[in-house]
Protein backbone atom coordinates (compact mmCIF):
# COMPACT_ATOMS: atom_id res chain seq x y z
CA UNK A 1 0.40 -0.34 0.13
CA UNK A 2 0.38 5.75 -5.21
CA UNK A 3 -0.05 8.22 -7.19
CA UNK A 4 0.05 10.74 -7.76
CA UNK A 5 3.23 8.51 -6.41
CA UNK A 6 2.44 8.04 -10.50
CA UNK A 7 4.05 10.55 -10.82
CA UNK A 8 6.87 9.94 -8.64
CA UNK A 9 7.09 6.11 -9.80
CA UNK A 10 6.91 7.52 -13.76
CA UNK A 11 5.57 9.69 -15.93
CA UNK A 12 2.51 8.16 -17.29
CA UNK A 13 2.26 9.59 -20.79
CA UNK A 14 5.67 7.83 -21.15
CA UNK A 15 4.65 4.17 -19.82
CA UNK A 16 2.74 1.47 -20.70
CA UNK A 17 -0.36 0.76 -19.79
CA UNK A 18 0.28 -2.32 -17.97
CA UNK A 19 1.85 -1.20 -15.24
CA UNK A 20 -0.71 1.33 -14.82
CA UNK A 21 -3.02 -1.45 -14.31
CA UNK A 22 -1.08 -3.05 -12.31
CA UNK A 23 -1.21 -0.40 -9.87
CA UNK A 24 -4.50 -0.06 -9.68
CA UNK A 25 -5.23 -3.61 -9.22
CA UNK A 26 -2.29 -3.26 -6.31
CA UNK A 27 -4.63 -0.54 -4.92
CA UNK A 28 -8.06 -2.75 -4.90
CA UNK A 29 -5.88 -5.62 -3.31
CA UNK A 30 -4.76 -3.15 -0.42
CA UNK A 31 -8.82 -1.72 -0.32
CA UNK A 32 -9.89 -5.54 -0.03
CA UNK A 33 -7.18 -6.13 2.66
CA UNK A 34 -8.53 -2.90 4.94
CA UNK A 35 -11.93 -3.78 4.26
CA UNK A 36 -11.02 -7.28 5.85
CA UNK A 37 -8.67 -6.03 8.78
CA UNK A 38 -10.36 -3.15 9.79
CA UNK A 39 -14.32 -3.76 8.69
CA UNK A 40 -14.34 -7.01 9.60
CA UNK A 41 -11.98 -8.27 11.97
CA UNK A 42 -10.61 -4.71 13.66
CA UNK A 43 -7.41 -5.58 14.48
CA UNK A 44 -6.34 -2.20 16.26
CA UNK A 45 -9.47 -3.20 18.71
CA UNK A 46 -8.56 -6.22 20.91
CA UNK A 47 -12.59 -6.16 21.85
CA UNK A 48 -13.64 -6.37 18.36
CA UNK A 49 -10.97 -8.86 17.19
CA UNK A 50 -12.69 -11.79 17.29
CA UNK A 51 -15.98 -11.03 16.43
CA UNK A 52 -15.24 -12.48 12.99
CA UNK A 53 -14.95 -15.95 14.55
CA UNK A 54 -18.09 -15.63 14.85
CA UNK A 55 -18.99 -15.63 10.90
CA UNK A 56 -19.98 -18.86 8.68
CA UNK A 57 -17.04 -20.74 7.33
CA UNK A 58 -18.24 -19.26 3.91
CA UNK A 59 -17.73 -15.54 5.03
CA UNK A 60 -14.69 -16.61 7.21
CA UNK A 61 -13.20 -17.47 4.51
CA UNK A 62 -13.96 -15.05 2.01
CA UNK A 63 -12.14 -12.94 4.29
CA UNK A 64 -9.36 -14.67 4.59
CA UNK A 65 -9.48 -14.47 0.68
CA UNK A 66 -9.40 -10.44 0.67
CA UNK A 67 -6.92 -10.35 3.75
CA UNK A 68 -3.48 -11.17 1.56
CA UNK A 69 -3.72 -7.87 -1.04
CA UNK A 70 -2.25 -5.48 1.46
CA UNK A 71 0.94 -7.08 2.20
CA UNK A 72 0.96 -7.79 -2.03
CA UNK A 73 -0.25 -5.18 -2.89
CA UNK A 74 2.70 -2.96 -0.74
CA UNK A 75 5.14 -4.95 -2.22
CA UNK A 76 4.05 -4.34 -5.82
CA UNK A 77 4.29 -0.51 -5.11
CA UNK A 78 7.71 -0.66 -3.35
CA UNK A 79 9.19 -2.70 -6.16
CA UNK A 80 7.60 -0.54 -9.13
CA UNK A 81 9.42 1.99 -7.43
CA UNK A 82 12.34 -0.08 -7.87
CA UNK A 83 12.04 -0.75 -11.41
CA UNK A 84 11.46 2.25 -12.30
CA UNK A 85 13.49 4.88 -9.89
CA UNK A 86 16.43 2.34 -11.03
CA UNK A 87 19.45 4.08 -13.04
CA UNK A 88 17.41 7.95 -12.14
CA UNK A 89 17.88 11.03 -10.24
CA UNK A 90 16.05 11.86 -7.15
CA UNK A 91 14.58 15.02 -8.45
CA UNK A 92 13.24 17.33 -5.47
CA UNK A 93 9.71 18.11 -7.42
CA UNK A 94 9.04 14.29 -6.99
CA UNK A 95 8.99 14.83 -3.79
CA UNK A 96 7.38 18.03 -3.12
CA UNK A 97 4.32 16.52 -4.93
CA UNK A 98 4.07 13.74 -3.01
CA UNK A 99 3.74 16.05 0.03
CA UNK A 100 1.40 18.76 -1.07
CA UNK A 101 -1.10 15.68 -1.52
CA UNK A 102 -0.12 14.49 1.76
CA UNK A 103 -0.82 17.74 3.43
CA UNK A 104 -4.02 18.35 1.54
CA UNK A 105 -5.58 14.91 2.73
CA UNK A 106 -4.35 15.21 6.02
CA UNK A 107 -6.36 18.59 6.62
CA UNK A 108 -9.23 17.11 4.42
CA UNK A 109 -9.13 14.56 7.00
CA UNK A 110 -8.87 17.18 10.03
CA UNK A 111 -11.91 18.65 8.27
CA UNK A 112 -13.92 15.28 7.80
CA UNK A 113 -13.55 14.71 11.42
CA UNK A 114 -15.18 18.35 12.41
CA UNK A 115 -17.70 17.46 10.07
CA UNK A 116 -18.82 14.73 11.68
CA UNK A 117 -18.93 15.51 15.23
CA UNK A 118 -21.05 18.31 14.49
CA UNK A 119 -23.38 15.83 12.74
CA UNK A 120 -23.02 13.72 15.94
CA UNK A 121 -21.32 10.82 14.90
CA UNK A 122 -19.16 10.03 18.27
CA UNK A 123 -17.84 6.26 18.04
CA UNK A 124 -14.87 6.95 15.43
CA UNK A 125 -12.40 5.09 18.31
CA UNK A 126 -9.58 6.43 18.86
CA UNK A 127 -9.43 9.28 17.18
CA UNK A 128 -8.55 12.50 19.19
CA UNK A 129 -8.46 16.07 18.24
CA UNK A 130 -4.70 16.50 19.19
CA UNK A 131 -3.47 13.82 17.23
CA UNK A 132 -5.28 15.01 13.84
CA UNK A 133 -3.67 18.52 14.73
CA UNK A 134 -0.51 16.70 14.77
CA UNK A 135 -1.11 14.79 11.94
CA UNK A 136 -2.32 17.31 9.38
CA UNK A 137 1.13 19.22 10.71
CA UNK A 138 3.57 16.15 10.29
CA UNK A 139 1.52 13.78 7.90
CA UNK A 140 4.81 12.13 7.28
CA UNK A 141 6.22 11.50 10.69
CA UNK A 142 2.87 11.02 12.65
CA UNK A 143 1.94 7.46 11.70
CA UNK A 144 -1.13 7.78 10.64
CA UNK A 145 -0.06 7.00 6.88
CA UNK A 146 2.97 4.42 7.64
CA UNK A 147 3.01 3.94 3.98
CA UNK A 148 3.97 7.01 3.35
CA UNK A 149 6.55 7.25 6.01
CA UNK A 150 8.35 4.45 4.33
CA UNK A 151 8.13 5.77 1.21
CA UNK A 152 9.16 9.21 2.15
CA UNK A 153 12.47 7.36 4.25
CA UNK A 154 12.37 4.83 1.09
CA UNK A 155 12.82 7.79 -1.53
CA UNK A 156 15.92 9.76 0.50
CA UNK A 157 17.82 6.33 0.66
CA UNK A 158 17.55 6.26 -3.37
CA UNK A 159 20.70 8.28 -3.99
CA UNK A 160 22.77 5.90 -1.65
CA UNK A 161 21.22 2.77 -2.77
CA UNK A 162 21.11 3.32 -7.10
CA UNK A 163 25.23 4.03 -7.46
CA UNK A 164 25.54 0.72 -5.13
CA UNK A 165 23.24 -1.46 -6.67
CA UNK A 166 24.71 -0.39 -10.29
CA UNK A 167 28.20 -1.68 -9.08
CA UNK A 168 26.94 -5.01 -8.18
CA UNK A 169 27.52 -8.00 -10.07
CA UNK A 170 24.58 -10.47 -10.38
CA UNK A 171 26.12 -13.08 -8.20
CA UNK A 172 26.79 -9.76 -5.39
CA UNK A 173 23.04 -8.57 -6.48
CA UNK A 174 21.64 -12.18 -5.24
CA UNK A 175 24.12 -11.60 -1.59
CA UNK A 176 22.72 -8.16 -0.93
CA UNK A 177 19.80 -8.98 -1.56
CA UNK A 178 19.49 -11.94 0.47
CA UNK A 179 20.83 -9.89 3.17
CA UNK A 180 18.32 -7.58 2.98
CA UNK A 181 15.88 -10.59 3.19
CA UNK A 182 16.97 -11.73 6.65
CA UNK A 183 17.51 -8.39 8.23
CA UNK A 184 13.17 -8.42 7.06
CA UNK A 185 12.76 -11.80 8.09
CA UNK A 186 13.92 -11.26 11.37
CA UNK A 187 11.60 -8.89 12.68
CA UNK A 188 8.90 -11.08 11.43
CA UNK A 189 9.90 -13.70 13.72
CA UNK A 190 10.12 -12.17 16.87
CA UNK A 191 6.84 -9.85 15.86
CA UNK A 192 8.66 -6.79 15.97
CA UNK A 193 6.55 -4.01 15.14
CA UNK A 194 8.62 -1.86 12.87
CA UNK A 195 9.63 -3.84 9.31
CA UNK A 196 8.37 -1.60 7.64
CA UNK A 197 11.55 0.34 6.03
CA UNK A 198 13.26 -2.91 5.68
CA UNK A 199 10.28 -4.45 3.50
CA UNK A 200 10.03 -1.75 1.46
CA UNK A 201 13.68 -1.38 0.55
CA UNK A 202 14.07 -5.47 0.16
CA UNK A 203 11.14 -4.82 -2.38
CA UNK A 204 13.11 -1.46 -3.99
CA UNK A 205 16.14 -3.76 -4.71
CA UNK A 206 13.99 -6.48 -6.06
CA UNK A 207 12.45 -4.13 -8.96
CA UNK A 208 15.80 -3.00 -9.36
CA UNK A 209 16.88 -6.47 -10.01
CA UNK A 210 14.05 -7.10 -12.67
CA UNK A 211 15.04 -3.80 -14.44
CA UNK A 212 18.70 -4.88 -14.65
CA UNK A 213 18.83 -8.25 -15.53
CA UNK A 214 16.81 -10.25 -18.18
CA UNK A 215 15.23 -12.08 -16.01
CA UNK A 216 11.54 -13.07 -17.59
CA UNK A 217 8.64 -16.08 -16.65
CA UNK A 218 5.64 -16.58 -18.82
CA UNK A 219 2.99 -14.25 -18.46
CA UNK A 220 0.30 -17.01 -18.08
CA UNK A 221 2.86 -19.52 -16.62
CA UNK A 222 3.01 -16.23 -14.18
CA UNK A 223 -0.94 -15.65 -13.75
CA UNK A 224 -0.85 -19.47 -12.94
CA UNK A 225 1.44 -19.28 -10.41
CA UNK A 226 0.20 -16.17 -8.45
CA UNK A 227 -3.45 -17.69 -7.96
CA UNK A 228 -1.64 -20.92 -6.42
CA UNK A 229 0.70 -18.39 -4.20
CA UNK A 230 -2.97 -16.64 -3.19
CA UNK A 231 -4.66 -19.69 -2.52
CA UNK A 232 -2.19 -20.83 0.04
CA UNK A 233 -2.05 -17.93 1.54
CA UNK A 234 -5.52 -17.82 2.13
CA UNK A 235 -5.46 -21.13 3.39
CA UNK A 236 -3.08 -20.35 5.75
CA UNK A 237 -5.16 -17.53 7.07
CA UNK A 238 -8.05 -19.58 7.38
CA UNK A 239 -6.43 -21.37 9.92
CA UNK A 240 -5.04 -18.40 11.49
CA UNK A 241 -7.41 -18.18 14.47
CA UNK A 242 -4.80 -20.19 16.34
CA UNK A 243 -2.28 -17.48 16.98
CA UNK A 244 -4.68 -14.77 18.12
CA UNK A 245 -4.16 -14.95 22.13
CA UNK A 246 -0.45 -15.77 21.30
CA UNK A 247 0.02 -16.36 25.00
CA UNK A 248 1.79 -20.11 24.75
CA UNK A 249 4.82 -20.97 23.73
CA UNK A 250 3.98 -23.10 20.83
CA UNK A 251 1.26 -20.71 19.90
CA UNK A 252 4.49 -17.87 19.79
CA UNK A 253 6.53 -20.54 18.01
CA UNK A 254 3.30 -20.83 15.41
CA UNK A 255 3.08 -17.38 14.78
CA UNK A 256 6.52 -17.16 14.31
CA UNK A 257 7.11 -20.21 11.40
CA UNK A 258 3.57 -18.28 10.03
CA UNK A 259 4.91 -14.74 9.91
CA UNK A 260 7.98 -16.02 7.97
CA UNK A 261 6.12 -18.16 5.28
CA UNK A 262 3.21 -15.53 4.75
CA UNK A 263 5.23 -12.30 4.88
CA UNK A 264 8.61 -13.02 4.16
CA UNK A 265 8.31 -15.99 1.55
CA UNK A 266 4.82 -16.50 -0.31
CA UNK A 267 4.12 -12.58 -0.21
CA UNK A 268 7.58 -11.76 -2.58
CA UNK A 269 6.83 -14.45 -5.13
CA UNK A 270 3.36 -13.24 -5.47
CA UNK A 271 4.62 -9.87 -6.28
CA UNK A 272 6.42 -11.62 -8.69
CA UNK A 273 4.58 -13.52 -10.36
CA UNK A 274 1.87 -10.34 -10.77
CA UNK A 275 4.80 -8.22 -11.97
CA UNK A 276 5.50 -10.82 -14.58
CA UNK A 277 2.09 -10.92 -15.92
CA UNK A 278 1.75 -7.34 -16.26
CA UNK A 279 5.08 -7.02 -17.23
CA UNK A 280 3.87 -9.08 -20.30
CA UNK A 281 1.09 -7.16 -21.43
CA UNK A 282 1.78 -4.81 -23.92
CA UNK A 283 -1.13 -1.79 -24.02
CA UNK A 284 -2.04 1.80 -24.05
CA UNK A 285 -5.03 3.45 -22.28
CA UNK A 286 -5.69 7.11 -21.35
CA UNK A 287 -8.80 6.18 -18.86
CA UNK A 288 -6.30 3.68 -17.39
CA UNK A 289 -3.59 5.93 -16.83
CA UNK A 290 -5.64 8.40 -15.34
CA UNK A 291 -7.18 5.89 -13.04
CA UNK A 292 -3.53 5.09 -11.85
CA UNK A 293 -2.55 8.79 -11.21
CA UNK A 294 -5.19 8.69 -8.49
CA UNK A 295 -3.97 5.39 -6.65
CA UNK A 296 -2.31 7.66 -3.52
CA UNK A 297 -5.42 9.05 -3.01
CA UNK A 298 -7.26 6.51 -2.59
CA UNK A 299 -5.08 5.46 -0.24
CA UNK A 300 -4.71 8.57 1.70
CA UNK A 301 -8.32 8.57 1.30
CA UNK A 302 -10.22 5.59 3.00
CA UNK A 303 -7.27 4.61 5.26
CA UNK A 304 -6.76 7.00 7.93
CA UNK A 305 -7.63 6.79 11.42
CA UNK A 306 -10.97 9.24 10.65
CA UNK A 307 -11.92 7.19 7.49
CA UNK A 308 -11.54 3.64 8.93
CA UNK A 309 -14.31 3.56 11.15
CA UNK A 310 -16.31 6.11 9.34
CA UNK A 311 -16.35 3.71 6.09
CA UNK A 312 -16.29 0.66 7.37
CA UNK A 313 -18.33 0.91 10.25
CA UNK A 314 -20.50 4.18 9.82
CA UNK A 315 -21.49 4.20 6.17
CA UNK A 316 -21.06 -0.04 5.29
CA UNK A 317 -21.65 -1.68 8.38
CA UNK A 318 -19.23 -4.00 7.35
CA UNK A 319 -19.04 -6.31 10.93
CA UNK A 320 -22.43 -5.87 11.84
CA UNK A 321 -24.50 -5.90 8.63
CA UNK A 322 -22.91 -7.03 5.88
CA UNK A 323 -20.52 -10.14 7.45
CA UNK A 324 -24.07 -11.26 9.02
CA UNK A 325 -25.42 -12.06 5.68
CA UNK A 326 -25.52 -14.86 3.20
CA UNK A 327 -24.55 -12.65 0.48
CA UNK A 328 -21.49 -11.37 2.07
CA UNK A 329 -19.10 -11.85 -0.72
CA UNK A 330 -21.12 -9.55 -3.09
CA UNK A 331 -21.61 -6.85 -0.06
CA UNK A 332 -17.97 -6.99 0.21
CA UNK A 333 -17.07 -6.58 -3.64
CA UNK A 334 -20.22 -4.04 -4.28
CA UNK A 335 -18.06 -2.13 -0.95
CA UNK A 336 -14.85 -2.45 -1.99
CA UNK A 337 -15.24 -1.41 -5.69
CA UNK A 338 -17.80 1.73 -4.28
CA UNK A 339 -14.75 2.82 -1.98
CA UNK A 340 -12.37 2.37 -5.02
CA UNK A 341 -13.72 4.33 -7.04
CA UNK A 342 -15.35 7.21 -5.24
CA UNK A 343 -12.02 8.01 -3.44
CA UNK A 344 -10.89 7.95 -7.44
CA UNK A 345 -13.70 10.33 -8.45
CA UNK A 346 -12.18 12.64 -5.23
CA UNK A 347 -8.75 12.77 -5.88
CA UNK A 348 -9.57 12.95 -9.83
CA UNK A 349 -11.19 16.40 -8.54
CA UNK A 350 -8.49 17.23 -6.49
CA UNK A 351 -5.69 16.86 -9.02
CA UNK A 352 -7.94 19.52 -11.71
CA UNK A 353 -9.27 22.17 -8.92
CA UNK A 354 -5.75 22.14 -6.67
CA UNK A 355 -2.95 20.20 -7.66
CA UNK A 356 -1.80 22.23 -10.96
CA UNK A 357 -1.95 25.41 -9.14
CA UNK A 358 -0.31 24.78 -6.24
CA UNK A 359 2.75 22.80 -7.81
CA UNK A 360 2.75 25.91 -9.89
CA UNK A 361 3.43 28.26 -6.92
CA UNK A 362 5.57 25.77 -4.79
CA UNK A 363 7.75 25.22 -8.24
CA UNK A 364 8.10 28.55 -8.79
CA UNK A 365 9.59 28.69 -5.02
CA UNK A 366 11.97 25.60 -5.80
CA UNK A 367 13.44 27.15 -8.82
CA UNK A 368 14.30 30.58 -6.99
CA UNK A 369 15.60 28.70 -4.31
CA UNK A 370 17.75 26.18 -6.42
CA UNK A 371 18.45 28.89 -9.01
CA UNK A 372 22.26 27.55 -9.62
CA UNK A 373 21.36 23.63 -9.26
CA UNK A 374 18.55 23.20 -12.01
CA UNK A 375 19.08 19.65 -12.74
CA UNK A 376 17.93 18.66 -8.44
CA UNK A 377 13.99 19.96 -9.17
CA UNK A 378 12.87 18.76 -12.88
């Protein structure tokens, strides 16, 4: 799987473009992976699951070409968060940002969901009144967002994990972070459902290791090398059909060795080889940067469990329309780039109308409360 986690990954009047592009190219690769694993192929349905089987092998596989930006696309944000949260304070404000836009979506959503059984729309599955209570009350422990979950976990490990890292020596960098590697790897072959925290901290140590060594590839050498890394991986998924029942033994065994060449190997030198690219670009753009600020709305945006089938399935027809037609891979860009950007246009307008004034009030509140420790909230 933000901003404004811009904010919390950097100020962006002080960075580069390129990273800001980076992250919003991170955020269309996750977009293109939920349009694929929740318009298309509903994986939190079994009954829906397979209905994608059903496709030509031209739409099959375009969908197996938009499937791999979520995992990349996660894995870019996690280790931007490394690069750049490497060698800095935690500061509290960071934080309390982060949730005042997590507390505004989740009652937007709350509110979205009203909205639309009084219109009459009844088939958003799975989606109870309770649960969006509980959600909109504890947006960060409820599930709904798992990204943010991790991140929120990911951020109040920070302070342990910068003064440890910093003592490292390259060769003790490489250990740890191989460690880190397996204690991933291992959920991912024994399909564990929780990796989450472990993939997102394996990620935070590997942008800390970019920011503090020299290490450097090619920019177009890099480019190169992450369309090769995406093409196998959507090879790969092609033939994934195999492990859906997962009921035999060598069908367990399959989606084992698949899980750990996907997830835990191809997906971290893709992020790689992205970084690099970006890394090499050298740029400054206002409309850019402001794009970027909105990337955590977007997020919080089309991927909740009242968005998902409201988007895909209500307003795109994604399954039942689109994935019938010839001209699937332009119904699926023309959707993807529509969701983009209006969720941009919405959080754009949330960040002038809300955002300033309510940081205002809530930082007043920090700085009364932390009176005598200053330097925690900046």
């Amino acid at each position: 799987m933000l901003g404004n986690l811009g904010e919390i990954l950097n100020e962006t009047a002080k960075r580069s473009s390129n990273f800001e592009l980076l992250r919003i190219f991170a955020m269309l690769m996750i977009v293109a992976c939920h349009y694929s694993v929740h318009g298309i192929r509903h994986v939190l349905f079994p009954g829906l699951n397979t209905l994608w089987l059903d496709g030509t092998p031209t739409n099959k596989m375009f969908t197996s070409f938009l499937i791999n930006g979520g995992s990349i696309g996660n894995g870019i944000f996690f280790m931007l968060t490394g690069y750049f949260m490497f060698w800095k304070e935690c500061k509290i404000r960071r934080l309390v940002k982060l949730l005042c836009e997590v507390y505004f979506y989740a009652f937007l959503m709350l509110f979205v969901w009203v909205f639309v059984k009084f219109l009459g729309i009844n088939n958003l599955s799975g989606v109870g009144t309770v649960s969006l209570i509980i959600n909109a009350l504890i947006p960060i422990t409820s599930g709904d967002w798992w990204f943010v979950q991790t991140y929120f976990l990911l951020f109040l490990f920070i302070p342990v994990l910068n003064p440890f890292l910093e003592k490292l020596t390259s060769k003790q960098f490489i250990m740890v972070l191989c460690f880190v590697w397996l204690f991933w790897l291992a959920p991912k072959i024994f399909n564990f459902w929780y990796s989450n925290l472990q993939m997102a901290i394996f990620f935070y140590i590997l942008g800390a290791g970019l920011k503090k060594s020299d290490f450097t590839i090619n920019k177009w050498l890099s480019l190169l090398l992450f369309c090769l890394v995406w093409l196998a991986l959507s090879i790969m998924d092609m033939n994934s059909s195999f492990v859906l029942s997962n009921n035999t033994f060598i069908q367990k065994i399959f989606q084992a060795v698949w899980n750990v060449v996907t997830s835990a190997a191809l997906v971290p030198l893709a992020v790689v080889f992205i970084f690099e690219f970006c890394k090499g670009l050298y740029f400054s753009n206002d409309f850019i940067n402001a794009v970027a600020s909105t990337t955590l709305g977007v997020y919080l945006i089309h991927d909740s469990s009242v968005s998902r089938p409201l988007i895909w399935d209500n307003i795109f027809h994604c399954v039942d329309v689109q994935y019938k037609s010839p001209y699937f891979p332009f119904f699926a860009i023309a959707t993807i780039i529509i969701v983009f950007c209006v969720s941009s246009v919405i959080d754009w307008l949330r960040q002038t109308l809300f955002e300033k004034k309510v940081l205002s009030l809530v930082n007043k509140f920090i700085d009364n409360f932390f009176a005598d420790k200053t330097d925690m909230v900046k």
